[in-house]
PDB file of N, CA and C in Angstrom:
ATOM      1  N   UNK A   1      91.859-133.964  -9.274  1.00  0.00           N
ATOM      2  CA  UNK A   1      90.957-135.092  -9.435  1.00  0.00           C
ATOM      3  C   UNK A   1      89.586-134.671  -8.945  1.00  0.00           C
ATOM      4  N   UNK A   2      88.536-135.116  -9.255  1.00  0.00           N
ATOM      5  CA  UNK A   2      87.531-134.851  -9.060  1.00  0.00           C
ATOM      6  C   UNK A   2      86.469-136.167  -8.759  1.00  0.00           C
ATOM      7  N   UNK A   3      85.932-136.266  -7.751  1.00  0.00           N
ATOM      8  CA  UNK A   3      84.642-136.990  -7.042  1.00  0.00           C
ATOM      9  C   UNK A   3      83.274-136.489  -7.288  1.00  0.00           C
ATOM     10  N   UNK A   4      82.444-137.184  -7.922  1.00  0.00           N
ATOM     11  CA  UNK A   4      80.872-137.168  -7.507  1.00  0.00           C
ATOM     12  C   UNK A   4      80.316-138.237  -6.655  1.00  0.00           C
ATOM     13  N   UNK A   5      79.403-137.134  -5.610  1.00  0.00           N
ATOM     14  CA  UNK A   5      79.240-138.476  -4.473  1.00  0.00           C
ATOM     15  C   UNK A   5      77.097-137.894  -4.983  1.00  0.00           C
ATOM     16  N   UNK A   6      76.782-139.632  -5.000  1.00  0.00           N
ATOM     17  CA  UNK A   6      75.555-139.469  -5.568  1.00  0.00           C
ATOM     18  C   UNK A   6      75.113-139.987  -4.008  1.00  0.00           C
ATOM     19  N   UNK A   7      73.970-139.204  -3.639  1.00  0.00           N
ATOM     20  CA  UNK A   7      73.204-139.162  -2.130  1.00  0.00           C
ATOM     21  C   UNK A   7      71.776-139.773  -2.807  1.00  0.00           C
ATOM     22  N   UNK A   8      71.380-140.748  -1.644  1.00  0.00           N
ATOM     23  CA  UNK A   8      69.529-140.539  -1.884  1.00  0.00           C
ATOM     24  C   UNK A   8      69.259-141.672  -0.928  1.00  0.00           C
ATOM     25  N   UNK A   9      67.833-141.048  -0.262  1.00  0.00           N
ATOM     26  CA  UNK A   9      67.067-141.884   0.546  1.00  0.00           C
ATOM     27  C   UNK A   9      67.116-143.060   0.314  1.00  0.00           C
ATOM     28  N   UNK A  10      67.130-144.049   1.693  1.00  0.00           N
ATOM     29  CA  UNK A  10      67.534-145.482   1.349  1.00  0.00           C
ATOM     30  C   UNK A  10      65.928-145.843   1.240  1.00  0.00           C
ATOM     31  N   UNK A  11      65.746-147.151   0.394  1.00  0.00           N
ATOM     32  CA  UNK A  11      64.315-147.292   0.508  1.00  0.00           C
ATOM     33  C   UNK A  11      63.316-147.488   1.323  1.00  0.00           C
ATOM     34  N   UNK A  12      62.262-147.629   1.722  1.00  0.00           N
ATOM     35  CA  UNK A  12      61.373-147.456   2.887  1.00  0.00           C
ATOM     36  C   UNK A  12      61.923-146.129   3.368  1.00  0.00           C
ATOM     37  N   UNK A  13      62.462-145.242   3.572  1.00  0.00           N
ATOM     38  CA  UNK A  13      62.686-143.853   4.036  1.00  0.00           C
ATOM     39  C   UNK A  13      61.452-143.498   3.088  1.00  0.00           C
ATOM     40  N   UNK A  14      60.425-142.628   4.001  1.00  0.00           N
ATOM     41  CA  UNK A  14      59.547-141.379   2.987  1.00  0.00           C
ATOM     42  C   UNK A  14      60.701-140.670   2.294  1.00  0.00           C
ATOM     43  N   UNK A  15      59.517-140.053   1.573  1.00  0.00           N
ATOM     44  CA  UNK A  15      60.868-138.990   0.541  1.00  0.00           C
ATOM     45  C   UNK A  15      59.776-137.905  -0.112  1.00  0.00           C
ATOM     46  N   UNK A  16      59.237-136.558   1.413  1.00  0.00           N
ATOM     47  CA  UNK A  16      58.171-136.294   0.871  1.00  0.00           C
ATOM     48  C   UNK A  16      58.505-134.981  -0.515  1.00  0.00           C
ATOM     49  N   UNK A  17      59.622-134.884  -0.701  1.00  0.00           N
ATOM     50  CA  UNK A  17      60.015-133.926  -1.683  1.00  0.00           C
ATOM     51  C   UNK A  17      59.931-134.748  -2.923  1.00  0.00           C
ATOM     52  N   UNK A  18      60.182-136.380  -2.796  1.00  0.00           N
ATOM     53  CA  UNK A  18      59.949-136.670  -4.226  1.00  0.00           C
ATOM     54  C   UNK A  18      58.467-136.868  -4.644  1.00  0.00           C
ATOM     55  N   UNK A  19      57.562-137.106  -3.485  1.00  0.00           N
ATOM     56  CA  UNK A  19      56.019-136.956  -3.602  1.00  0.00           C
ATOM     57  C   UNK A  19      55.486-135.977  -3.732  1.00  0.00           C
ATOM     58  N   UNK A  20      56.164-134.943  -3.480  1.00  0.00           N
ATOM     59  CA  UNK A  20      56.008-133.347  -4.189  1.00  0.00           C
ATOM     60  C   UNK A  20      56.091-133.133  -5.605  1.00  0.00           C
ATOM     61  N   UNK A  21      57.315-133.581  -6.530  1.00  0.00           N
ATOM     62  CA  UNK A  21      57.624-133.350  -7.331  1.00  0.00           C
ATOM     63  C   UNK A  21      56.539-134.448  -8.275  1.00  0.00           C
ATOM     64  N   UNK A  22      56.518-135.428  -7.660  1.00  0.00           N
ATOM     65  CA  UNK A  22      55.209-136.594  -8.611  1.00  0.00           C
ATOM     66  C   UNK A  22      54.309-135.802  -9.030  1.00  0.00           C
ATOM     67  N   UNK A  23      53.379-134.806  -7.904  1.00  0.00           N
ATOM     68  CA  UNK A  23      52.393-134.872  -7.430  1.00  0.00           C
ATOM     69  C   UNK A  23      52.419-133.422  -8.521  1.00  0.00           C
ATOM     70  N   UNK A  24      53.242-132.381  -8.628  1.00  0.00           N
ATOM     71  CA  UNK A  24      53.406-131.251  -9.279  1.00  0.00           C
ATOM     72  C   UNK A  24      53.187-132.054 -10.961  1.00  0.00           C
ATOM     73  N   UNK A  25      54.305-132.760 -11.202  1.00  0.00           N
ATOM     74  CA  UNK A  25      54.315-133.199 -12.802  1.00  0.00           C
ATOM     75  C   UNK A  25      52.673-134.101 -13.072  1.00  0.00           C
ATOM     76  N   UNK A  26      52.355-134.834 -12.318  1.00  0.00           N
ATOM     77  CA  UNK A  26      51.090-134.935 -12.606  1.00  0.00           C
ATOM     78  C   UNK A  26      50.142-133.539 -12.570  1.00  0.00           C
ATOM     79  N   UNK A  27      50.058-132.982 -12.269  1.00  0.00           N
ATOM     80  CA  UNK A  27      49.231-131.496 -12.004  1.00  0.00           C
ATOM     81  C   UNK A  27      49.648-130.509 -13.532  1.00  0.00           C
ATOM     82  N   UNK A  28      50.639-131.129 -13.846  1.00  0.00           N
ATOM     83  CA  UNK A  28      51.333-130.241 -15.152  1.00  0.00           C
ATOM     84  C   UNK A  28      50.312-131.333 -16.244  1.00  0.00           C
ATOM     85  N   UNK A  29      50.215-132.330 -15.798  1.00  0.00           N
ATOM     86  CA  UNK A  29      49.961-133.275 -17.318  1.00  0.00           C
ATOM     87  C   UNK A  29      50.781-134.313 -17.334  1.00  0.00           C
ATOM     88  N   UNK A  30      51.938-134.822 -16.832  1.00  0.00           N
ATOM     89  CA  UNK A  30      52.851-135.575 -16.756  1.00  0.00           C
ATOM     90  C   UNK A  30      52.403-137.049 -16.212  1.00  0.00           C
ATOM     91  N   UNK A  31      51.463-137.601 -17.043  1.00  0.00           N
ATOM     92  CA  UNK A  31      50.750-138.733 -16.631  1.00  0.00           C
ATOM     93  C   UNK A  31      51.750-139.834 -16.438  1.00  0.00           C
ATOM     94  N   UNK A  32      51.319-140.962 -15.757  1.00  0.00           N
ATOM     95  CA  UNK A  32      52.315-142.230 -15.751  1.00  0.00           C
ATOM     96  C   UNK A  32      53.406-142.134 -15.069  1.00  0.00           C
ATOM     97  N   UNK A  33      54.080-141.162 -14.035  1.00  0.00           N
ATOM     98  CA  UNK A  33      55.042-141.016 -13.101  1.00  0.00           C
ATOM     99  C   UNK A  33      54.246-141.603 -11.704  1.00  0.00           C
ATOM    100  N   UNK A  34      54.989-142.771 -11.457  1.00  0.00           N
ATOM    101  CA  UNK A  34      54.348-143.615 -10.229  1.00  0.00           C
ATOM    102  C   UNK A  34      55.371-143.252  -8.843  1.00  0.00           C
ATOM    103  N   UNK A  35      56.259-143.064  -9.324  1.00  0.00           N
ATOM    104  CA  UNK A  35      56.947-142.860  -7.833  1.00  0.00           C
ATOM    105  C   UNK A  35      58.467-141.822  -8.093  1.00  0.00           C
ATOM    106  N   UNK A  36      58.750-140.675  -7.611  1.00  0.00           N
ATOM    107  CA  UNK A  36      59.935-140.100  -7.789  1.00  0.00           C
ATOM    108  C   UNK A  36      60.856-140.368  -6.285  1.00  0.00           C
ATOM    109  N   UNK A  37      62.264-140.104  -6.332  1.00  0.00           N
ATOM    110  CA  UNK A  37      63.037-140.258  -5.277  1.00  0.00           C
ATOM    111  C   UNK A  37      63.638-139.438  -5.833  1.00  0.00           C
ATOM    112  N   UNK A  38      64.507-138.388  -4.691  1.00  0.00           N
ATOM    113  CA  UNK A  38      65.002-137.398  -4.990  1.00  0.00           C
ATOM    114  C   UNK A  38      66.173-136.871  -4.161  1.00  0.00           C
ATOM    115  N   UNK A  39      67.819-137.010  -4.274  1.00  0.00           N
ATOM    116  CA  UNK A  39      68.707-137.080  -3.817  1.00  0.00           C
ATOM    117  C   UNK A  39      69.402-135.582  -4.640  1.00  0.00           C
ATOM    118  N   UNK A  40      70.863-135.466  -4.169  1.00  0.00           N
ATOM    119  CA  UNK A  40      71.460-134.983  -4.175  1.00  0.00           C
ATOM    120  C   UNK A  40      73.072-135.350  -5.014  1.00  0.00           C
ATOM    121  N   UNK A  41      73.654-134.469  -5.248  1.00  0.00           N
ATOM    122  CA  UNK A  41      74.659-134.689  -6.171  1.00  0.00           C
ATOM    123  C   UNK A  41      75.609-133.836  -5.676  1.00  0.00           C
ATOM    124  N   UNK A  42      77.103-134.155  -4.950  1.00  0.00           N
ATOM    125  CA  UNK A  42      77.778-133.197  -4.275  1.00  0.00           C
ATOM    126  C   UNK A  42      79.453-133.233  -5.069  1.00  0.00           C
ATOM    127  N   UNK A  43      79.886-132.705  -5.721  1.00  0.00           N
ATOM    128  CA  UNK A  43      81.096-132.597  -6.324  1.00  0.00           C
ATOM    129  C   UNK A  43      82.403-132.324  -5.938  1.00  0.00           C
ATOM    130  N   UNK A  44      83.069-133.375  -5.306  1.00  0.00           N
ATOM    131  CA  UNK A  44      84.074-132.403  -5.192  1.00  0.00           C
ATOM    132  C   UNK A  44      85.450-132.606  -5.891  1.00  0.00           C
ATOM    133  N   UNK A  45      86.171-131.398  -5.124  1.00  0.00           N
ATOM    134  CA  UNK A  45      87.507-131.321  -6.291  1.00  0.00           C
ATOM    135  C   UNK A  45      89.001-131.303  -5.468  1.00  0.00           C
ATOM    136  N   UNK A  46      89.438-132.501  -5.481  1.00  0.00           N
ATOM    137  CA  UNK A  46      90.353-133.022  -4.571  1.00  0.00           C
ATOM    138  C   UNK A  46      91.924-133.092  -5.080  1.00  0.00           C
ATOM    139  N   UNK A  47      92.707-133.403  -4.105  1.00  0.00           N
ATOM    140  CA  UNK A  47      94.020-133.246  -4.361  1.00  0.00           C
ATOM    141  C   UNK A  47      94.501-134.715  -5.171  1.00  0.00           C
ATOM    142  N   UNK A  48      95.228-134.709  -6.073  1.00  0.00           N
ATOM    143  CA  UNK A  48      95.173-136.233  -6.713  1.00  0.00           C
ATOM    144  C   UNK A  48      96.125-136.915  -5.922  1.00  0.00           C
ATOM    145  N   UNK A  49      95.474-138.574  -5.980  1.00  0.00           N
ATOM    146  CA  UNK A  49      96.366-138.954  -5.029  1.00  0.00           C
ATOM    147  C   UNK A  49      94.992-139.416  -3.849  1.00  0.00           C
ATOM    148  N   UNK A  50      93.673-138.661  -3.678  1.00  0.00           N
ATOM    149  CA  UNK A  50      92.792-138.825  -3.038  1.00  0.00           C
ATOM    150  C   UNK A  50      92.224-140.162  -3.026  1.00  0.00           C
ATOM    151  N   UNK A  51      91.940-141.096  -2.286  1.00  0.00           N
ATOM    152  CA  UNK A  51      91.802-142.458  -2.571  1.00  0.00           C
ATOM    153  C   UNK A  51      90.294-142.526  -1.871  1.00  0.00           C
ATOM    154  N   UNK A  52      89.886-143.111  -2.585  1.00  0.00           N
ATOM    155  CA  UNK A  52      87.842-143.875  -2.290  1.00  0.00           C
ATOM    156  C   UNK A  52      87.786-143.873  -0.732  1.00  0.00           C
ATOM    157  N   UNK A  53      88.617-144.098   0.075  1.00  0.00           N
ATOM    158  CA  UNK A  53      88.008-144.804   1.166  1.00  0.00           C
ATOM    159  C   UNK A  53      88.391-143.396   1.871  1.00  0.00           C
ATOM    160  N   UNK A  54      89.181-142.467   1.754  1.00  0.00           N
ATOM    161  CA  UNK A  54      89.024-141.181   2.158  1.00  0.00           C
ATOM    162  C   UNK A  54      87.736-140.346   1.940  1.00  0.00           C
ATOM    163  N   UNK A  55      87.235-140.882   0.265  1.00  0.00           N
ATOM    164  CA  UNK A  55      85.877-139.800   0.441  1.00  0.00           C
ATOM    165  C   UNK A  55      84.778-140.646   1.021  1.00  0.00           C
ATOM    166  N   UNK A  56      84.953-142.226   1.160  1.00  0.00           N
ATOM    167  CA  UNK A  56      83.967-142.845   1.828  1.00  0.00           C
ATOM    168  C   UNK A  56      83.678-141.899   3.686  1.00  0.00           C
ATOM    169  N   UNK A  57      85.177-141.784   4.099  1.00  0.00           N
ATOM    170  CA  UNK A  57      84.462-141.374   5.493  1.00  0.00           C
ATOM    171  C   UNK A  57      84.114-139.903   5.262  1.00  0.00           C
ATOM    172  N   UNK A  58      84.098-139.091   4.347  1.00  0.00           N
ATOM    173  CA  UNK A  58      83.510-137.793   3.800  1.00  0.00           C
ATOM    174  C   UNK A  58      82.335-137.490   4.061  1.00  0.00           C
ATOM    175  N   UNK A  59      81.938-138.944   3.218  1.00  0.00           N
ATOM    176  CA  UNK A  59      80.690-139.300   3.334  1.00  0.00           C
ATOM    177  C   UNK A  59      79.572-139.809   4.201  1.00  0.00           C
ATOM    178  N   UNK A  60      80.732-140.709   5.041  1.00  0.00           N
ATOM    179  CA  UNK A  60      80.040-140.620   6.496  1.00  0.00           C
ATOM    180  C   UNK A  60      80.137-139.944   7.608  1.00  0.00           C
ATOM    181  N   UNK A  61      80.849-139.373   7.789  1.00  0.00           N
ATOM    182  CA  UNK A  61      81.213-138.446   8.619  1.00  0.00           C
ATOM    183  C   UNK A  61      80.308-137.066   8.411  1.00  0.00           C
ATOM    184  N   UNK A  62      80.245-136.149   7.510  1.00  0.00           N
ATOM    185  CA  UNK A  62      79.442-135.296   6.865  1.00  0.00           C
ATOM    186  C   UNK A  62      78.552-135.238   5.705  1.00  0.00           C
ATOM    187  N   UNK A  63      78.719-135.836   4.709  1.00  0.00           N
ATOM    188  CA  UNK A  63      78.145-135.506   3.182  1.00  0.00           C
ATOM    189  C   UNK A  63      76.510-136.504   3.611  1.00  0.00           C
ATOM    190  N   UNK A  64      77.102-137.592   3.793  1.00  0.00           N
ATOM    191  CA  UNK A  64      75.254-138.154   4.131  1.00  0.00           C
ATOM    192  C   UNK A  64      74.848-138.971   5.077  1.00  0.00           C
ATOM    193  N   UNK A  65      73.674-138.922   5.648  1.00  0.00           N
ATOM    194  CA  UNK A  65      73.424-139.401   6.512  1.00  0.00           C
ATOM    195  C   UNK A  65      72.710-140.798   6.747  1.00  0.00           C
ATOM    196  N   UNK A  66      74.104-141.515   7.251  1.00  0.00           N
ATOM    197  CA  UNK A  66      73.646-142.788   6.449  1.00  0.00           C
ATOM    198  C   UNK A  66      73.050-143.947   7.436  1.00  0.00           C
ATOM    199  N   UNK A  67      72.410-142.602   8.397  1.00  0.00           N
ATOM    200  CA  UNK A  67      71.050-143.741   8.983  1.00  0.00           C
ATOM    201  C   UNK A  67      69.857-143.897   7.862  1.00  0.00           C
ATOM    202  N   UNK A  68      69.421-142.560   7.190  1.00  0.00           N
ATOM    203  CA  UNK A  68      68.531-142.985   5.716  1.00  0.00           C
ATOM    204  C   UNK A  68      68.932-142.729   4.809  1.00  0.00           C
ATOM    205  N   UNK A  69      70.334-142.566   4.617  1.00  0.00           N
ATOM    206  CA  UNK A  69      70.203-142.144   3.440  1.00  0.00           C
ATOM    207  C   UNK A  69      71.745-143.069   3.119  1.00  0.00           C
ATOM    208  N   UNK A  70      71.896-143.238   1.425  1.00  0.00           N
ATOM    209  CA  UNK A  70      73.119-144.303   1.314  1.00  0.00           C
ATOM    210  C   UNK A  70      73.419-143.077  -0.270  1.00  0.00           C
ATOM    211  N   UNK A  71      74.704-143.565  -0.241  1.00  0.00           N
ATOM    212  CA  UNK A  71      75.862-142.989  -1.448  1.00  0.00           C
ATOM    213  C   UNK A  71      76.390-143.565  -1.956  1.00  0.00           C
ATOM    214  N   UNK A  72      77.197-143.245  -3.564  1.00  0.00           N
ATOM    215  CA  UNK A  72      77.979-144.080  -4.250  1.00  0.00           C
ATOM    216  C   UNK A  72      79.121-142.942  -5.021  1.00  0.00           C
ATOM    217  N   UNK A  73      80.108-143.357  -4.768  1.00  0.00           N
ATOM    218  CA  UNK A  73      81.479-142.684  -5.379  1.00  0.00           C
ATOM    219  C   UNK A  73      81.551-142.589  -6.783  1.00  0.00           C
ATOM    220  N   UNK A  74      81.478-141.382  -7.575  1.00  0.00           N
ATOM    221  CA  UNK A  74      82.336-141.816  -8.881  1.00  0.00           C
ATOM    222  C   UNK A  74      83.512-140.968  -9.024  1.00  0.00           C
ATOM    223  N   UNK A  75      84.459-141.200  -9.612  1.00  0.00           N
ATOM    224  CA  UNK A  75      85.509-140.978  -9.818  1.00  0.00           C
ATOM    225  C   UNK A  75      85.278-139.886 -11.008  1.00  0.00           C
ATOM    226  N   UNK A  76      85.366-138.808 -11.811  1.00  0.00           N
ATOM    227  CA  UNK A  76      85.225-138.467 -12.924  1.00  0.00           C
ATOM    228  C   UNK A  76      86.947-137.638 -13.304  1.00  0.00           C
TER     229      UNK A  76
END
């Protein structure tokens, strides 16, 4: 079975890597990009039988840090 756990800054957190990446695509020409946020995507590949609330403490415990930052499970 397989998990994607989607990571990203909770709002009001700065996020100066996604003000990087704005700030680059405008510099390319990439007009009209007002705000980027920029998270992470962590995959994993589990024993079946693995149930949500196991990769929930995954997730809190190690994968993110969820004083700023929040996640969401998908199943694939």
């Amino acid at each position: 079975m397989k998990a994607r756990v989607h990571v990203m800054l909770k709002d009001g957190v700065l996020d100066p890597q996604g003000e990087a990446v704005r700030h680059a695509l405008g510099a390319l020409g990439f007009d009209g990009v007002n705000g980027v946020r920029q998270g992470k995507v962590i995959e994993l590949d589990l024993a079946e039988g693995t149930d949500e609330a196991r990769i929930g403490e995954m997730c809190e415990k190690l994968l993110a840090n969820t004083v700023i930052e929040s996640y969401r499970v998908e199943i694939v």
